[in-house]
PDB file of N, CA and C in Angstrom:
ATOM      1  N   UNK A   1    -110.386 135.138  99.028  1.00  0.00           N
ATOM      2  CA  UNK A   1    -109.554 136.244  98.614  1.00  0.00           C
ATOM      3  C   UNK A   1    -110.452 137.355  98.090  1.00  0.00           C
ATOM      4  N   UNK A   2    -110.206 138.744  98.014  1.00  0.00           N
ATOM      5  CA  UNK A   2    -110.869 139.881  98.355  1.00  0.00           C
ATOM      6  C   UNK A   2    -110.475 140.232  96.628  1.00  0.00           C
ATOM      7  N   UNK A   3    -111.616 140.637  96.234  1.00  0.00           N
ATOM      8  CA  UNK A   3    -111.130 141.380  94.975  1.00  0.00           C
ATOM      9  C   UNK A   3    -111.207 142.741  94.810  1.00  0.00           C
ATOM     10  N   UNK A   4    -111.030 143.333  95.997  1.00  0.00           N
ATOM     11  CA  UNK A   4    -110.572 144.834  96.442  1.00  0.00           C
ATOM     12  C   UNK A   4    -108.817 144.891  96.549  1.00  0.00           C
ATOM     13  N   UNK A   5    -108.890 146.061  95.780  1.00  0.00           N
ATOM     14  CA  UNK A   5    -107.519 146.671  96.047  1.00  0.00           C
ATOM     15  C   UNK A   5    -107.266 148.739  95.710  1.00  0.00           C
ATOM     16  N   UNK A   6    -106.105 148.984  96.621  1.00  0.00           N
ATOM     17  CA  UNK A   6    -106.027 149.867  96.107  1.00  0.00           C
ATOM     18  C   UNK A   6    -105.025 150.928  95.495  1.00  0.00           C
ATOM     19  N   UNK A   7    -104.985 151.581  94.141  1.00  0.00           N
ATOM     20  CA  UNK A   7    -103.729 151.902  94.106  1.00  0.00           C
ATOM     21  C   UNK A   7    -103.205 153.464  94.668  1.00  0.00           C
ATOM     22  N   UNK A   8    -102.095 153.266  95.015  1.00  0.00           N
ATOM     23  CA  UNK A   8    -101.746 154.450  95.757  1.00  0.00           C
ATOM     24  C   UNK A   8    -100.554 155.337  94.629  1.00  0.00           C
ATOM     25  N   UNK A   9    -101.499 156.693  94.664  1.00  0.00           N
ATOM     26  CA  UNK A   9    -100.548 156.997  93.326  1.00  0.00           C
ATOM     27  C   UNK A   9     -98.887 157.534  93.768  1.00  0.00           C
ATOM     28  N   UNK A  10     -98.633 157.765  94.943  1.00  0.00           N
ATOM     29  CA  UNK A  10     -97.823 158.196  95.400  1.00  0.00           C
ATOM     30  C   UNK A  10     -96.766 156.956  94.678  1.00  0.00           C
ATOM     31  N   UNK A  11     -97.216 155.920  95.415  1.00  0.00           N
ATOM     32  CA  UNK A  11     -96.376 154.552  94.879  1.00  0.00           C
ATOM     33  C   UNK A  11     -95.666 153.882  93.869  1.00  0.00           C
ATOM     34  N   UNK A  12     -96.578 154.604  92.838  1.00  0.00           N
ATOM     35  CA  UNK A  12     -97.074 154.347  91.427  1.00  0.00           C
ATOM     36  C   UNK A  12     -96.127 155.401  90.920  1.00  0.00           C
ATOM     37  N   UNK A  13     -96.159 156.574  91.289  1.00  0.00           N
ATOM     38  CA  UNK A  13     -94.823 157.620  90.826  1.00  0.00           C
ATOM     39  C   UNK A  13     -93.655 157.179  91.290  1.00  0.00           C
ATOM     40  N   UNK A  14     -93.242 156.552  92.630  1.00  0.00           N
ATOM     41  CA  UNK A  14     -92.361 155.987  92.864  1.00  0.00           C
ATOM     42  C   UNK A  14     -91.673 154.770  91.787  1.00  0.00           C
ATOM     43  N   UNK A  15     -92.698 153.881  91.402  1.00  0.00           N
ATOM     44  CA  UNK A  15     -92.204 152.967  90.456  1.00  0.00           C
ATOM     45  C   UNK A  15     -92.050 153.353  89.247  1.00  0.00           C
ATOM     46  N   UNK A  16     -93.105 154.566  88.551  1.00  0.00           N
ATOM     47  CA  UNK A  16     -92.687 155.287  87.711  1.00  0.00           C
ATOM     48  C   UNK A  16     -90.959 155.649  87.390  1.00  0.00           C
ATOM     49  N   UNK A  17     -90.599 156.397  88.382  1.00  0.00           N
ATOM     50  CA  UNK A  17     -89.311 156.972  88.518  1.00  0.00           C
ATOM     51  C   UNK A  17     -88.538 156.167  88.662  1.00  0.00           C
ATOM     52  N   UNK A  18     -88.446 154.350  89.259  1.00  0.00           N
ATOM     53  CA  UNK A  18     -87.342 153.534  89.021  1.00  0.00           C
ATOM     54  C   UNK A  18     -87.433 152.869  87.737  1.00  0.00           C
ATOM     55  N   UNK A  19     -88.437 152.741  87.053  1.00  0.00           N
ATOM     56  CA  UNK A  19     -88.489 152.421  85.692  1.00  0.00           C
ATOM     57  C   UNK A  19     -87.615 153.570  84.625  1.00  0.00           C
ATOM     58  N   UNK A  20     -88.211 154.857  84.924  1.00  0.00           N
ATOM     59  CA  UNK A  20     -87.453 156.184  84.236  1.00  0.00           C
ATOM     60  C   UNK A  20     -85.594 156.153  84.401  1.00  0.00           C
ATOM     61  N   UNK A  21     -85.898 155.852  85.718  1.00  0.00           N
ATOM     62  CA  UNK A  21     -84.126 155.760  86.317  1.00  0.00           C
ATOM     63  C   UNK A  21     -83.542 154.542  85.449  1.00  0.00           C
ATOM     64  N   UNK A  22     -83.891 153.311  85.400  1.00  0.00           N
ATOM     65  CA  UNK A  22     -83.383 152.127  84.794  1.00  0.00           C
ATOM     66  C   UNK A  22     -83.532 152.138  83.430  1.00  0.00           C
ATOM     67  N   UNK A  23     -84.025 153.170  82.839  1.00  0.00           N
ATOM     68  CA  UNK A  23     -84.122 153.373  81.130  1.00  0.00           C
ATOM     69  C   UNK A  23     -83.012 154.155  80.565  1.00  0.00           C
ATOM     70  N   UNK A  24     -82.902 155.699  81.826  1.00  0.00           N
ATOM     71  CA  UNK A  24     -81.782 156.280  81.210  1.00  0.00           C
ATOM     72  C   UNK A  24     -80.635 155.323  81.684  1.00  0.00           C
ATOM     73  N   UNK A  25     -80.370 154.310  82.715  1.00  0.00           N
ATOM     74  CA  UNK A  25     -79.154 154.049  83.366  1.00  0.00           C
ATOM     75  C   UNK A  25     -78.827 152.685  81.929  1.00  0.00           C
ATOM     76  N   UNK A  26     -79.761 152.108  81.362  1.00  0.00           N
ATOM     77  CA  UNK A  26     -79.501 151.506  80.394  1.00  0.00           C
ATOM     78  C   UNK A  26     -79.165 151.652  79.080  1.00  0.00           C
ATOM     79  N   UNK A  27     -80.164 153.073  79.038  1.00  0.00           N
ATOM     80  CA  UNK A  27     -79.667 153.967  77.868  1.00  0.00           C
ATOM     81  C   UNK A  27     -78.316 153.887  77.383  1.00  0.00           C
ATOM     82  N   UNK A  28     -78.132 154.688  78.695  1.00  0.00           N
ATOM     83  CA  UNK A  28     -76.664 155.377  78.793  1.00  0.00           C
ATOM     84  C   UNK A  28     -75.321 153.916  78.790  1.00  0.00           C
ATOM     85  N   UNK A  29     -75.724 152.901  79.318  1.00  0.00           N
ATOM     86  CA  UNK A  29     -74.829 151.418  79.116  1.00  0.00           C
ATOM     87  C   UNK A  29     -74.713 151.104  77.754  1.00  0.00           C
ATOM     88  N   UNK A  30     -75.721 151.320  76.615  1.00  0.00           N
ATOM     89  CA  UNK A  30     -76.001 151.120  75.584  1.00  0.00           C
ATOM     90  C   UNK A  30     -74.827 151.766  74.940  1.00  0.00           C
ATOM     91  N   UNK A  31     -75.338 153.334  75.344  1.00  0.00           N
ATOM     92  CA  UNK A  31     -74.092 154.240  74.395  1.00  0.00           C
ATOM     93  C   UNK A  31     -72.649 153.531  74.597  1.00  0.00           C
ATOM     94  N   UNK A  32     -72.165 153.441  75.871  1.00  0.00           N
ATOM     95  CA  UNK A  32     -71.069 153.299  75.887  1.00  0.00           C
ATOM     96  C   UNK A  32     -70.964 151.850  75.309  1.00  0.00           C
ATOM     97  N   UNK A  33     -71.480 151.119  75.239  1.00  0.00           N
ATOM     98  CA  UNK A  33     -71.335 149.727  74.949  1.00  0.00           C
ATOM     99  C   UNK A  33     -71.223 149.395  73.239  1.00  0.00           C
ATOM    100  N   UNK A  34     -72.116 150.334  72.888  1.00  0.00           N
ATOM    101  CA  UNK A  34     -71.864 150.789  71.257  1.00  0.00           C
ATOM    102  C   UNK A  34     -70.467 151.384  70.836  1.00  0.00           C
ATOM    103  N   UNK A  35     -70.224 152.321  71.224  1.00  0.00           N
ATOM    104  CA  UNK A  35     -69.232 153.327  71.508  1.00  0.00           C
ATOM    105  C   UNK A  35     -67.691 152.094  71.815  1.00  0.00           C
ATOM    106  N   UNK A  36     -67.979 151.426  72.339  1.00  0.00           N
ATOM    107  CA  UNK A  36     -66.409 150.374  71.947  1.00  0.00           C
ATOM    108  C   UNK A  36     -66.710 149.483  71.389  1.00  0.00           C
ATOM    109  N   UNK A  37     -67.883 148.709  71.056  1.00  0.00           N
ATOM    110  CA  UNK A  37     -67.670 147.602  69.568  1.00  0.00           C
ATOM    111  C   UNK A  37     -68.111 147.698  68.465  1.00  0.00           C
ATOM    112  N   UNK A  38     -68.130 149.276  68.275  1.00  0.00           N
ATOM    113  CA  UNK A  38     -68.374 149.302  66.607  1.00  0.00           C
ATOM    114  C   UNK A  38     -67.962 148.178  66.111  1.00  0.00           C
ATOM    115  N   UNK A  39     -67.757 148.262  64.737  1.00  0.00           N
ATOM    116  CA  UNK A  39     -67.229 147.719  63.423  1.00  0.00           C
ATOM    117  C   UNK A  39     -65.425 148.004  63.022  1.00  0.00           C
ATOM    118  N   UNK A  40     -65.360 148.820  63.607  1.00  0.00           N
ATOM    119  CA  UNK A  40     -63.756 149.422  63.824  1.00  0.00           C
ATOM    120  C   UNK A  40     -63.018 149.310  64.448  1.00  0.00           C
ATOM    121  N   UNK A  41     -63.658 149.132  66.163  1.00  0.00           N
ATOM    122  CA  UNK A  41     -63.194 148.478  66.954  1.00  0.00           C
ATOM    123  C   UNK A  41     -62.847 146.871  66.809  1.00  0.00           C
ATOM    124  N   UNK A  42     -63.865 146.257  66.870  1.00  0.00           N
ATOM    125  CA  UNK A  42     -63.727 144.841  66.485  1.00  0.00           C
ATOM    126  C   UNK A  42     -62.654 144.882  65.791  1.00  0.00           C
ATOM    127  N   UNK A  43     -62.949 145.198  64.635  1.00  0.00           N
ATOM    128  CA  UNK A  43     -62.007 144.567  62.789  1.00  0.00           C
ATOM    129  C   UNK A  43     -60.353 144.748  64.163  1.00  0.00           C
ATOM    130  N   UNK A  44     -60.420 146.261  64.612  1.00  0.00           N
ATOM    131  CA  UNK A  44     -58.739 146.445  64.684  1.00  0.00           C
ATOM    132  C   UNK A  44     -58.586 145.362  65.735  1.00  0.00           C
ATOM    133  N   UNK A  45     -59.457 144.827  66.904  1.00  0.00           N
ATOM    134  CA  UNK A  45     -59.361 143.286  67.331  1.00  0.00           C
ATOM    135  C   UNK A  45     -58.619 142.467  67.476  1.00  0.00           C
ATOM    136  N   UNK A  46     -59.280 142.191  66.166  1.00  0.00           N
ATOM    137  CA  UNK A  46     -59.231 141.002  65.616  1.00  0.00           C
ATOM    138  C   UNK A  46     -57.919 140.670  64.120  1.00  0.00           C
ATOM    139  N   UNK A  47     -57.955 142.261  64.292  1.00  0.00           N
ATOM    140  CA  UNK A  47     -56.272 141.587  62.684  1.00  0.00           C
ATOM    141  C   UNK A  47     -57.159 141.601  61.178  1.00  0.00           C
ATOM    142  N   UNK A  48     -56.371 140.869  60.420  1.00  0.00           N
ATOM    143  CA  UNK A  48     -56.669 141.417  59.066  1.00  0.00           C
ATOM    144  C   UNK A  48     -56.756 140.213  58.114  1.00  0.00           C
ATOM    145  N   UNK A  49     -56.561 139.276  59.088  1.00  0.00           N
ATOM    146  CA  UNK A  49     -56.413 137.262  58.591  1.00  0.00           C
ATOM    147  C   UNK A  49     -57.655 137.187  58.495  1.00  0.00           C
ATOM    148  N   UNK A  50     -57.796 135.947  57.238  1.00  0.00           N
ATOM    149  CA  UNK A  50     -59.148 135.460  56.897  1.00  0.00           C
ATOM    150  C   UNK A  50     -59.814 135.175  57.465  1.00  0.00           C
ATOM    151  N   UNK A  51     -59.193 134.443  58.304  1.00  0.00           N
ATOM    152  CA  UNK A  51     -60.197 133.702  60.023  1.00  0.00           C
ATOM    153  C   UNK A  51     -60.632 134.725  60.784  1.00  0.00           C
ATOM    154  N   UNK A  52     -59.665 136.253  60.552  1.00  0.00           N
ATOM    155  CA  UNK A  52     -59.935 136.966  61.230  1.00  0.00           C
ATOM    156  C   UNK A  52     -61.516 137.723  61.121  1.00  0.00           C
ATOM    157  N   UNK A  53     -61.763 137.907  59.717  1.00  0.00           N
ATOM    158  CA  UNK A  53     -63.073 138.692  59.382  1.00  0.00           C
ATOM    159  C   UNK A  53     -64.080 137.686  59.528  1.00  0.00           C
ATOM    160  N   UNK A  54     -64.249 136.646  59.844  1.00  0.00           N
ATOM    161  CA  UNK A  54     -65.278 135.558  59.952  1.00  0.00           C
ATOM    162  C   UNK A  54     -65.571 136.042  61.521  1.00  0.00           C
ATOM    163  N   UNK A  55     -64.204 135.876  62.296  1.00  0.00           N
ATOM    164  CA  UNK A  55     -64.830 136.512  63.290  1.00  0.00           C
ATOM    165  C   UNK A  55     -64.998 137.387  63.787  1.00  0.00           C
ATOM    166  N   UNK A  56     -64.440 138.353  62.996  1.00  0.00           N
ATOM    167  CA  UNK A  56     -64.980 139.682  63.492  1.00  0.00           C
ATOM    168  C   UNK A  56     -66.343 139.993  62.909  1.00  0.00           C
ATOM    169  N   UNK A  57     -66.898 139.771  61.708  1.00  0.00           N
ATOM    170  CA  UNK A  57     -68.079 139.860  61.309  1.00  0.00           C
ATOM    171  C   UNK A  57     -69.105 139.370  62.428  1.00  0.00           C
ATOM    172  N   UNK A  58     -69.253 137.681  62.978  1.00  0.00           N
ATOM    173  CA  UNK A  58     -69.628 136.930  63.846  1.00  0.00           C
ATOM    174  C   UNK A  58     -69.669 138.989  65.299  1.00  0.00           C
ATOM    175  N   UNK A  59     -68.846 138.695  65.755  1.00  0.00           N
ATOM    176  CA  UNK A  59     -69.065 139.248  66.887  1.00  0.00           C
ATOM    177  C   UNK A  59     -69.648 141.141  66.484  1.00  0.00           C
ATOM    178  N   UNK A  60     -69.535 141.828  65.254  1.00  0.00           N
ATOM    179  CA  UNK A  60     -69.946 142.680  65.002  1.00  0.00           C
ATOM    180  C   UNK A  60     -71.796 142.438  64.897  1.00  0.00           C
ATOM    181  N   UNK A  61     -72.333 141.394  64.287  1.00  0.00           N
ATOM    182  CA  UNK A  61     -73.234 140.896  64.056  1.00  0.00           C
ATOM    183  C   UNK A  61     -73.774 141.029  65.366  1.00  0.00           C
ATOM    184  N   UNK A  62     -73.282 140.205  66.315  1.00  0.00           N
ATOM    185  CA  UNK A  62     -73.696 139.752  67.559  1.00  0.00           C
ATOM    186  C   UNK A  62     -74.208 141.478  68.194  1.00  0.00           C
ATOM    187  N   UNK A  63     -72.711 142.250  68.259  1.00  0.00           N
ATOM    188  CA  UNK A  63     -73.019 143.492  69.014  1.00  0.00           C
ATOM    189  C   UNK A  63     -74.107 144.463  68.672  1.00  0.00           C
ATOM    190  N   UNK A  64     -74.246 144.110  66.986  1.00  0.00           N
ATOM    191  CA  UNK A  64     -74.962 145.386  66.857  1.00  0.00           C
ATOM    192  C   UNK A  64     -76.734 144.886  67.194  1.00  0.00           C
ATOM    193  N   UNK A  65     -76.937 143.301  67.180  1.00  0.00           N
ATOM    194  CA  UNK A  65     -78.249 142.974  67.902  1.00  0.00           C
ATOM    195  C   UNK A  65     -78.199 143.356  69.617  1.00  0.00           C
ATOM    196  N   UNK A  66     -76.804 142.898  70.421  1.00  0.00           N
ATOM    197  CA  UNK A  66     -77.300 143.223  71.506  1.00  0.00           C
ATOM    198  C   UNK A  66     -77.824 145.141  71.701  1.00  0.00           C
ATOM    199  N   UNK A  67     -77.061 145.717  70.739  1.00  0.00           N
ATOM    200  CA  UNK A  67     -77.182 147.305  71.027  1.00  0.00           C
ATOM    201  C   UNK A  67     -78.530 147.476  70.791  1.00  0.00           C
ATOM    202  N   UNK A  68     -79.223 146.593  69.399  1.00  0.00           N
ATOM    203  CA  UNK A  68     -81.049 147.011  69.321  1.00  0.00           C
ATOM    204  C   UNK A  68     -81.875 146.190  70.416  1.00  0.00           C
ATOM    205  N   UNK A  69     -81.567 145.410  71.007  1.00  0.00           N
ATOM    206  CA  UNK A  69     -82.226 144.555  72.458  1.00  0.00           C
ATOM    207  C   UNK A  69     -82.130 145.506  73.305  1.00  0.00           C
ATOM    208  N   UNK A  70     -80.901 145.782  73.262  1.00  0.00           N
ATOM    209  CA  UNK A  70     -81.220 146.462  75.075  1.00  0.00           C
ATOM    210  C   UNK A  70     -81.699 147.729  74.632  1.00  0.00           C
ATOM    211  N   UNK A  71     -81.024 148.732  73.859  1.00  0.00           N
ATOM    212  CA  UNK A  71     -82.028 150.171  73.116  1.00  0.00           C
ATOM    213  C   UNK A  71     -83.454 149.344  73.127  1.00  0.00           C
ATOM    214  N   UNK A  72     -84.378 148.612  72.479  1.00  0.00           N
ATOM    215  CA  UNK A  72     -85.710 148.430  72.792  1.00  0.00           C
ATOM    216  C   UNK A  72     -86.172 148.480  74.283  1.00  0.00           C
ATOM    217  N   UNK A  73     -85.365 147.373  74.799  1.00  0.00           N
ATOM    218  CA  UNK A  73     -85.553 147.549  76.756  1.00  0.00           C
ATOM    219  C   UNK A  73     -85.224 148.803  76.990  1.00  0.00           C
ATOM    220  N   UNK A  74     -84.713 149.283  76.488  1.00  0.00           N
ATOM    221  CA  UNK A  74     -84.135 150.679  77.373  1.00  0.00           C
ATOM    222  C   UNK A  74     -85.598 151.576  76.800  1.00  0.00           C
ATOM    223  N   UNK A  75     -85.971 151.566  75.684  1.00  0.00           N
ATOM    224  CA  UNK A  75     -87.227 152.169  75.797  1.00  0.00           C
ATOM    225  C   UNK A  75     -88.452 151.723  76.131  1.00  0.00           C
ATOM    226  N   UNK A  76     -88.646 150.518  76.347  1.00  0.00           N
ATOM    227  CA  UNK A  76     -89.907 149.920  77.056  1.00  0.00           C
ATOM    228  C   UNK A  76     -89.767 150.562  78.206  1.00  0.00           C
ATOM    229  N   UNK A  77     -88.441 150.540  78.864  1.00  0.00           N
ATOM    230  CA  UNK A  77     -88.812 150.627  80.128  1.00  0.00           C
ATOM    231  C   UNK A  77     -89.388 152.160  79.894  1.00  0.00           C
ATOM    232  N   UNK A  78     -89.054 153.330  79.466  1.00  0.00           N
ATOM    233  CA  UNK A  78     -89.005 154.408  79.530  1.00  0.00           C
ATOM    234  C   UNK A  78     -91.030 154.553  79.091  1.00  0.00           C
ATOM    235  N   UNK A  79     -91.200 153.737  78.128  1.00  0.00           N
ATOM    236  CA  UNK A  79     -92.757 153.816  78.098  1.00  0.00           C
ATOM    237  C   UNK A  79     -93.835 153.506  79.105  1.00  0.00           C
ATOM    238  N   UNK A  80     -92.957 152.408  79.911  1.00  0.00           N
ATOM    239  CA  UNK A  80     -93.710 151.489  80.860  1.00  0.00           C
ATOM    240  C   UNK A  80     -93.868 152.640  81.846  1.00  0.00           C
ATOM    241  N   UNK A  81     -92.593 153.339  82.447  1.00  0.00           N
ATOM    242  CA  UNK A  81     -92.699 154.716  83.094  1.00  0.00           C
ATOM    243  C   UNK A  81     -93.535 155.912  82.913  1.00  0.00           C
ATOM    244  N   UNK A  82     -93.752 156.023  81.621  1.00  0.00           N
ATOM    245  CA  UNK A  82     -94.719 157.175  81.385  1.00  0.00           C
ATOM    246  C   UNK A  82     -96.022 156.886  81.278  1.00  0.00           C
ATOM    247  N   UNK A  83     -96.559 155.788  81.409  1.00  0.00           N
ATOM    248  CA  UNK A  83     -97.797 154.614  81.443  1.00  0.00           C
ATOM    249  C   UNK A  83     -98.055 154.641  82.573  1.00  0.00           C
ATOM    250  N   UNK A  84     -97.609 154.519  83.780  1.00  0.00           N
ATOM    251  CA  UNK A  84     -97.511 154.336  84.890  1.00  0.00           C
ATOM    252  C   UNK A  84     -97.758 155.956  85.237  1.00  0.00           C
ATOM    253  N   UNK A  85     -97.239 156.695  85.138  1.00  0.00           N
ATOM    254  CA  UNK A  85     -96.824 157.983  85.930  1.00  0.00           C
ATOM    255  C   UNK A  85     -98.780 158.947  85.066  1.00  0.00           C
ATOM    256  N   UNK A  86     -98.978 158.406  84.194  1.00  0.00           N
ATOM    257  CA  UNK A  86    -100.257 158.820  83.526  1.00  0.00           C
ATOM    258  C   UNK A  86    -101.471 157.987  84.557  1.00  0.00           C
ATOM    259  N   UNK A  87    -101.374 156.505  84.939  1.00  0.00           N
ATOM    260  CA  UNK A  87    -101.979 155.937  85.956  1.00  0.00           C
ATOM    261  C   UNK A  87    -101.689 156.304  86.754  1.00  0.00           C
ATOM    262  N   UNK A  88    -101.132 157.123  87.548  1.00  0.00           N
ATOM    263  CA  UNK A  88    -100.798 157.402  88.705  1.00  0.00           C
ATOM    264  C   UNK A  88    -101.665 158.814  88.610  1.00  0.00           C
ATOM    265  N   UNK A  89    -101.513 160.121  87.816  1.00  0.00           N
ATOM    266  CA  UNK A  89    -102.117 160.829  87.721  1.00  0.00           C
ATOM    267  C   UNK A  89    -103.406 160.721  87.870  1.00  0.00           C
ATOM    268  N   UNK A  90    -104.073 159.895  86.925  1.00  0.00           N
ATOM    269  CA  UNK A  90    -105.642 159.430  86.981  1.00  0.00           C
ATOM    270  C   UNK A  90    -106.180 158.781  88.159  1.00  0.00           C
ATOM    271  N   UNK A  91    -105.238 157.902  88.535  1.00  0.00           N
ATOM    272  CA  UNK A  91    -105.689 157.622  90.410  1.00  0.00           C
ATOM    273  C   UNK A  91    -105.864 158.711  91.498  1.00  0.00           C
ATOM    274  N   UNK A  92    -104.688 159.348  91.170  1.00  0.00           N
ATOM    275  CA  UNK A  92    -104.814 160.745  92.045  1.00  0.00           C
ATOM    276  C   UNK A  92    -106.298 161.590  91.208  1.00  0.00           C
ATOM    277  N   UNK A  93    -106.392 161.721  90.700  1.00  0.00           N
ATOM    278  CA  UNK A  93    -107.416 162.450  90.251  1.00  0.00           C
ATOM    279  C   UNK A  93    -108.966 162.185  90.634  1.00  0.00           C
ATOM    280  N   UNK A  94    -108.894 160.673  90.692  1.00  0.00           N
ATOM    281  CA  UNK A  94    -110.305 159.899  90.888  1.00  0.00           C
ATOM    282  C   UNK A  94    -110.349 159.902  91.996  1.00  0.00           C
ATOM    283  N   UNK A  95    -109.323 160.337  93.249  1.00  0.00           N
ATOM    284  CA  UNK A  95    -109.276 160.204  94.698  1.00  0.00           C
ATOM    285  C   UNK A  95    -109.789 161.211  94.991  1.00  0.00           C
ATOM    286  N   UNK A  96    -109.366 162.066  94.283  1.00  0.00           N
ATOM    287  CA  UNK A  96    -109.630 163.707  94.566  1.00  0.00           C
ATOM    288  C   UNK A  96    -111.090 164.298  94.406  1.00  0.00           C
ATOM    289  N   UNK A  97    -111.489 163.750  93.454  1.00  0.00           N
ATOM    290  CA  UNK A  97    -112.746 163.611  93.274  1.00  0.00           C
ATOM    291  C   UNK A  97    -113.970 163.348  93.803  1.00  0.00           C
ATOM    292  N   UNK A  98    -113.361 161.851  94.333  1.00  0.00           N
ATOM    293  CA  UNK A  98    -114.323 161.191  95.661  1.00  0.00           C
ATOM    294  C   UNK A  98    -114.167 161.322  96.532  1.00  0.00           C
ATOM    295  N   UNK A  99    -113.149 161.755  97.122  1.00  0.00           N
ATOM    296  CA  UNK A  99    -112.927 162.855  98.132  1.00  0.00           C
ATOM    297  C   UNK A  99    -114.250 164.184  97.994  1.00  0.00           C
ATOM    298  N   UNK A 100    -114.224 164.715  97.054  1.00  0.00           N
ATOM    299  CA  UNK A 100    -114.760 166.331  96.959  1.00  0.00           C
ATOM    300  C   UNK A 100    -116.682 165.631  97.260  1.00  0.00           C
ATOM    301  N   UNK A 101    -116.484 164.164  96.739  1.00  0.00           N
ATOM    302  CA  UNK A 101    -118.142 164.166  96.769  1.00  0.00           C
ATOM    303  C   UNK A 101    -118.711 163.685  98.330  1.00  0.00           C
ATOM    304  N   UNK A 102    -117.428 163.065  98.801  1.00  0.00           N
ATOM    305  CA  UNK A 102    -118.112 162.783 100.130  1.00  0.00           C
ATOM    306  C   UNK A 102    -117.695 163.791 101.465  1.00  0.00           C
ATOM    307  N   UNK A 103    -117.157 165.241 100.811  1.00  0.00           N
ATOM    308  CA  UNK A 103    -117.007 166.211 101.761  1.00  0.00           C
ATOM    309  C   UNK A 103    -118.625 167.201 101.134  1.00  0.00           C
ATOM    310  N   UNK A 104    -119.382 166.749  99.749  1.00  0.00           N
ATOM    311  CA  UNK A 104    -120.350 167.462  99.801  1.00  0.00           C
ATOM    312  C   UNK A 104    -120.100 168.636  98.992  1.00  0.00           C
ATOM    313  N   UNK A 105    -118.937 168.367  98.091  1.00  0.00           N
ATOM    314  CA  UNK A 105    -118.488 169.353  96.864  1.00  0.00           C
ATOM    315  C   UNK A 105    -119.519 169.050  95.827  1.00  0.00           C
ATOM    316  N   UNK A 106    -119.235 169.452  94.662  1.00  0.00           N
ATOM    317  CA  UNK A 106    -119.769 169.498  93.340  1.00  0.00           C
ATOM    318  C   UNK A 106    -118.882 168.830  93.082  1.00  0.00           C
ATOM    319  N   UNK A 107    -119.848 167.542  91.935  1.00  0.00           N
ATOM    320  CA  UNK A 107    -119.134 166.773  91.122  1.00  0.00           C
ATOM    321  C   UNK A 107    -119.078 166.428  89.774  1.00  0.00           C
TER     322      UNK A 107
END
C-alpha cells in the first residue's frame, strides 16, 4: 500500500459545504425542537397532578440535554466545516505554488 495521496481542494470545499449545510439544517431542528418542549409546554402536557410534575420534570430534564447535544453537534459540525474549507484553501494554495515553480515562476 502506497503512502501517497492526494487532496483535492475542490472536494474538500465540497465536504466543507455538506458539513456547513448539516449544521445549519440541525441548527435550525434544534430551534424548533426547543421551541415546543420548553418547560411550559411540557408542564401544560402533562396536568398539574403530583405524578404529573415528576414527569414532567423527568422529560423537561431529558429535553433540555437533548437541545445542548445536538446545539454542540450542530456546532462541531459547523467548526469541522470551517477546518476543512481553511484545508482546502491551503491545498489550493500549495498547488498553486508548485505549479508556479515547475512552470519556472518565482518562489
Amino acid at each position: 500500500m502506497s503512502g501517497d495521496f492526494y487532496l483535492d481542494p475542490q472536494e474538500m470545499t465540497r465536504l466543507a459545504g455538506a458539513f456547513e449545510t448539516r449544521a445549519y439544517d440541525l441548527a435550525s431542528a434544534v430551534r424548533a425542537f426547543e421551541g415546543t418542549t420548553g418547560a411550559e409546554q411540557i408542564h401544560d402536557g402533562f396536568g398539574v397532578l403530583t405524578e404529573s410534575e415528576e414527569v414532567s420534570s423527568a422529560y423537561v430534564e431529558l429535553a433540555t440535554g437533548m437541545v445542548e447535544s445536538l446545539g454542540n453537534l450542530a456546532r462541531h459540525f459547523d467548526e469541522l466545516s470551517q477546518a476543512v474549507k481553511h484545508n482546502a484553501r491551503n491545498s489550493a494554495a500549495a498547488d498553486d505554488a508548485l505549479a508556479e515553480l515547475f512552470k519556472g515562476g518565482k518562489s
